[in-house]
C-alpha atoms as a PDB file:
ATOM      1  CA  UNK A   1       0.000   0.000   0.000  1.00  0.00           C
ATOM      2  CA  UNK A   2       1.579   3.713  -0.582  1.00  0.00           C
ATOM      3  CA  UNK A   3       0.152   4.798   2.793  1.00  0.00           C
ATOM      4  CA  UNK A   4       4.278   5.625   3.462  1.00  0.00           C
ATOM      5  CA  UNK A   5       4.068   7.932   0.296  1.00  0.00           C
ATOM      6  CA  UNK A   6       1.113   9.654   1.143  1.00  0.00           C
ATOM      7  CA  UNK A   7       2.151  10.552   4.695  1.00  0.00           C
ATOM      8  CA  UNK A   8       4.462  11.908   3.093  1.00  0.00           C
ATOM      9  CA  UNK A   9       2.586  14.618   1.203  1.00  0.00           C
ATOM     10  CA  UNK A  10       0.929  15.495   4.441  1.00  0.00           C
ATOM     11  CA  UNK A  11      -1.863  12.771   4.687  1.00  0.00           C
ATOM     12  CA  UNK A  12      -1.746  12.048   8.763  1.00  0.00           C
ATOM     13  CA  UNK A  13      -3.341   7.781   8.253  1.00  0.00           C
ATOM     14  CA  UNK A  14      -3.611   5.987  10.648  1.00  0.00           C
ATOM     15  CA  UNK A  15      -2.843   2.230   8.517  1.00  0.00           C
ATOM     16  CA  UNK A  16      -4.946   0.163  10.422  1.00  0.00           C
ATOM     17  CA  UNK A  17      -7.777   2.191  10.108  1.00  0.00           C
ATOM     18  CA  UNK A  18      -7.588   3.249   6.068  1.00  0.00           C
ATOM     19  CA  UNK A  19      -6.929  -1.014   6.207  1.00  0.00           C
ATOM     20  CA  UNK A  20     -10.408  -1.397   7.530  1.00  0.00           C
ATOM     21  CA  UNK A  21     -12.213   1.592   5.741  1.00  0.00           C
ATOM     22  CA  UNK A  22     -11.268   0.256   2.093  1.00  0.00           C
ATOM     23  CA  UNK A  23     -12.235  -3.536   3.715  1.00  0.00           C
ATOM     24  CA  UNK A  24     -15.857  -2.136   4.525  1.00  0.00           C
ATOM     25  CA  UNK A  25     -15.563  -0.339   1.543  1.00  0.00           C
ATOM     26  CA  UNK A  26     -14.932  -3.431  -0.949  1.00  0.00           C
ATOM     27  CA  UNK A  27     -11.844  -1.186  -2.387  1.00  0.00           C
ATOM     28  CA  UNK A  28      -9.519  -3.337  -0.270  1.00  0.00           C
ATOM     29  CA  UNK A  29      -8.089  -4.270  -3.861  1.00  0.00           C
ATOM     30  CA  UNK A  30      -6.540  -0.392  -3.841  1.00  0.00           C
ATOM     31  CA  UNK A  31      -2.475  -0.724  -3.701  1.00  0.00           C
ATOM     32  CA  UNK A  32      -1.435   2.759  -5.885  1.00  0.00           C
ATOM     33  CA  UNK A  33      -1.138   6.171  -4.710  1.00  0.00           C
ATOM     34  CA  UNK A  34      -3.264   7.243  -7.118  1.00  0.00           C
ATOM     35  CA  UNK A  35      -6.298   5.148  -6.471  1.00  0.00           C
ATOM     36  CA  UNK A  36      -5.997   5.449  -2.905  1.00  0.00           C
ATOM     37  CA  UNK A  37      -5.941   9.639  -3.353  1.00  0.00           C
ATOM     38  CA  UNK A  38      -9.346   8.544  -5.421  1.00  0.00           C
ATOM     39  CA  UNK A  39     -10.545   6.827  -2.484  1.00  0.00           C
ATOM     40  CA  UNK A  40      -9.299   9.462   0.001  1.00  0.00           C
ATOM     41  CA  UNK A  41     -10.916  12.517  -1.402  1.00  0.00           C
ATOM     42  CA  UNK A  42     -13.967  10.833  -0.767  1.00  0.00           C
ATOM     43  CA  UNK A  43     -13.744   9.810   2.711  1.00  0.00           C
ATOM     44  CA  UNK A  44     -14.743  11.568   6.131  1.00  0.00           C
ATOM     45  CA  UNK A  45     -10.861  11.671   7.077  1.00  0.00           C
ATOM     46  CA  UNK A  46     -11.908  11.455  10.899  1.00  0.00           C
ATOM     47  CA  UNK A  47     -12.233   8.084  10.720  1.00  0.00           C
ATOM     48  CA  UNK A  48      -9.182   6.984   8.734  1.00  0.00           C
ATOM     49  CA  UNK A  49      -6.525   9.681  10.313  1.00  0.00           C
ATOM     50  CA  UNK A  50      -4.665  10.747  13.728  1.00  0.00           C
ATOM     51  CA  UNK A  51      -5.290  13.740  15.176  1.00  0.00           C
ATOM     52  CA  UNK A  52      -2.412  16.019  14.173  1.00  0.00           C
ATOM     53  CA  UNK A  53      -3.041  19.792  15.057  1.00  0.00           C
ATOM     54  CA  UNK A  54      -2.574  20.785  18.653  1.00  0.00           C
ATOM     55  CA  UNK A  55      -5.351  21.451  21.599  1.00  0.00           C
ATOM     56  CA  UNK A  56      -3.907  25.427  21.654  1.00  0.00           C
ATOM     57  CA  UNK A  57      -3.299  26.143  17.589  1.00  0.00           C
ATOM     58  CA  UNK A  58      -3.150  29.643  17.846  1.00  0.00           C
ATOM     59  CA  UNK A  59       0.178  29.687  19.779  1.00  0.00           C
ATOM     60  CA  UNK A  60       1.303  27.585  16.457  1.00  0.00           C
ATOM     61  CA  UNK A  61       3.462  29.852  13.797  1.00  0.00           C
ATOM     62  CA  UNK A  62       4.080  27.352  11.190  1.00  0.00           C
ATOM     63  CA  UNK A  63       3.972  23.658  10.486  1.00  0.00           C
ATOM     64  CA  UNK A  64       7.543  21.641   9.566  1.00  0.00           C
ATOM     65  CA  UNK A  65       6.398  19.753   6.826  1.00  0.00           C
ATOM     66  CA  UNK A  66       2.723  19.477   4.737  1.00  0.00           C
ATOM     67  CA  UNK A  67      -0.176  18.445   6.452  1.00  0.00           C
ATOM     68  CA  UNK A  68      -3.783  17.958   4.429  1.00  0.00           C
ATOM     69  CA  UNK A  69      -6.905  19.204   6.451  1.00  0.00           C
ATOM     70  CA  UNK A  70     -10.152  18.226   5.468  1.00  0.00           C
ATOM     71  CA  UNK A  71     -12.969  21.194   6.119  1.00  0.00           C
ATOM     72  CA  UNK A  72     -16.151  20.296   7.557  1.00  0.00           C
ATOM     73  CA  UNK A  73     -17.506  23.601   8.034  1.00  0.00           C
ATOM     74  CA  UNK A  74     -16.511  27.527   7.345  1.00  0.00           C
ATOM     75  CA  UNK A  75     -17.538  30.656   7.458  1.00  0.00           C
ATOM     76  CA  UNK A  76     -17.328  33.655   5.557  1.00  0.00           C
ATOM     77  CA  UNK A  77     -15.564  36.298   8.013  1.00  0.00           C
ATOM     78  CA  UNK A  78     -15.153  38.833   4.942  1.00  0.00           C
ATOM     79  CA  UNK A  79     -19.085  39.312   4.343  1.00  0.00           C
ATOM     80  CA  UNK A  80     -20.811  41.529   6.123  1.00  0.00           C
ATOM     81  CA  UNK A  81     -24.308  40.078   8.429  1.00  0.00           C
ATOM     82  CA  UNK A  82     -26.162  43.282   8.303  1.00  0.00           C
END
């Protein structure tokens, strides 16, 4: 599996877990990077990943190598409400 590869890029997996996603999935068959990012951009990545950001982010400057966050909500802080 490329799971290495990908954590690579900034894709914090937790193997075990991807392991039994793609098993419940029926994509257990899934062995290149490329098919796996496929499978990946799909997923909720709270169930497949480790936490990686810290309790207290805002005394965080800068991270020391890539990390990929998946959104689940945002708001629009530019727009006025009124």
């Amino acid at each position: 599996m490329a799971v290495k590869s990908l954590q690579k890029l900034g894709w914090n997996l937790d193997e075990h877990k991807l392991k039994s996603e793609l098993k419940q999935a029926g994509k257990e068959h899934l062995v290149y990077k490329k098919d796996l990012l496929e499978f990946l951009l799909q997923c909720d990545l709270s169930k497949i990943s480790q936490p990686i950001l810290p309790e207290n982010i805002s005394t965080l400057c800068s991270f020391k190598k890539p990390i990929v966050l998946q959104l689940t909500h945002w708001r629009n802080v530019s727009h006025s409400l009124v």
